[in-house]
Protein backbone atom coordinates (compact mmCIF):
# COMPACT_ATOMS: atom_id res chain seq x y z
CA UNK A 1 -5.79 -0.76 -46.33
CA UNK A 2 -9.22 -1.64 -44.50
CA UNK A 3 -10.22 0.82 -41.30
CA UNK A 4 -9.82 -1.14 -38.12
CA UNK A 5 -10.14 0.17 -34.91
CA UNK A 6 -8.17 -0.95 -31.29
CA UNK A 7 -8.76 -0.42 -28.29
CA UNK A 8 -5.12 -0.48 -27.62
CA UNK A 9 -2.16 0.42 -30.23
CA UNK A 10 1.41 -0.18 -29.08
CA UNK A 11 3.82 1.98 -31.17
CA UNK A 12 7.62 0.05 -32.21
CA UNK A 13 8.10 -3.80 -32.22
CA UNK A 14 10.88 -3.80 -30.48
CA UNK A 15 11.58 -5.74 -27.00
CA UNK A 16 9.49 -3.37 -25.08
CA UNK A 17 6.54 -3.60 -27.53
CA UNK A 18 6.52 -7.23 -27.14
CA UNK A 19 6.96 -7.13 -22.98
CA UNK A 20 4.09 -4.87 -23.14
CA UNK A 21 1.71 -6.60 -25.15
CA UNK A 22 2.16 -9.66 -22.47
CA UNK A 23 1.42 -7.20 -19.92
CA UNK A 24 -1.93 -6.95 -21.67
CA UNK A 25 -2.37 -10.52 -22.16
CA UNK A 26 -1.84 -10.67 -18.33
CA UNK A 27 -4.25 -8.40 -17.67
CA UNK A 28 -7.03 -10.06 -20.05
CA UNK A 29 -6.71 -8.37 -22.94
CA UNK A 30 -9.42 -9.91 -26.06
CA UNK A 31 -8.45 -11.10 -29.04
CA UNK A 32 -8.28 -7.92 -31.85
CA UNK A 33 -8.39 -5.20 -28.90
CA UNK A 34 -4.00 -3.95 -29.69
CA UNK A 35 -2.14 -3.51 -32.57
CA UNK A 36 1.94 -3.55 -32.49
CA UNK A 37 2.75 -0.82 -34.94
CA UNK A 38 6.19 -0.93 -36.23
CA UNK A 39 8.92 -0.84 -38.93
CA UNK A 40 10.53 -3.85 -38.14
CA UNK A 41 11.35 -6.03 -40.93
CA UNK A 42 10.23 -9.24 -39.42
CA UNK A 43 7.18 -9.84 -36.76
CA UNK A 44 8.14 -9.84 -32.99
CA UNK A 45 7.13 -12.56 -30.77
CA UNK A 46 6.71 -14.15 -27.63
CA UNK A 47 5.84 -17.44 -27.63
CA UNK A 48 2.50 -16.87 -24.85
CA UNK A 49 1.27 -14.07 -27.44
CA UNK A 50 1.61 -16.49 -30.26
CA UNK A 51 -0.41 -19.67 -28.42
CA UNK A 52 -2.68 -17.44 -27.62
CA UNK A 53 -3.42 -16.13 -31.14
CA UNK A 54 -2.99 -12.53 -30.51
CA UNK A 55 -0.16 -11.57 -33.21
């Protein structure tokens, strides 16, 4: 696994993880500046997040 560093990380993928990750979006966040950290078996989504390119 490569080293890559955030500037934010977001720990779960559950709802919560994915309402706060639009927070960020909200509040400007750059592409490659969080990471969603999680077990989940499948990738969490919100459609905004997804135009937007940030998952």
């Amino acid at each position: 696994m490569a080293d890559e560093t955030f500037k934010y990380v977001i720990l779960g993928g559950g709802v919560a993880a994915g309402y706060a990750a639009r927070e960020f979006v909200k509040q400007g966040l750059n592409p490659g500046e969080l990471a969603i950290i999680s077990k989940e078996a499948v990738r969490f989504h919100i459609p905004i997040i997804l135009e937007q390119g940030l998952l």
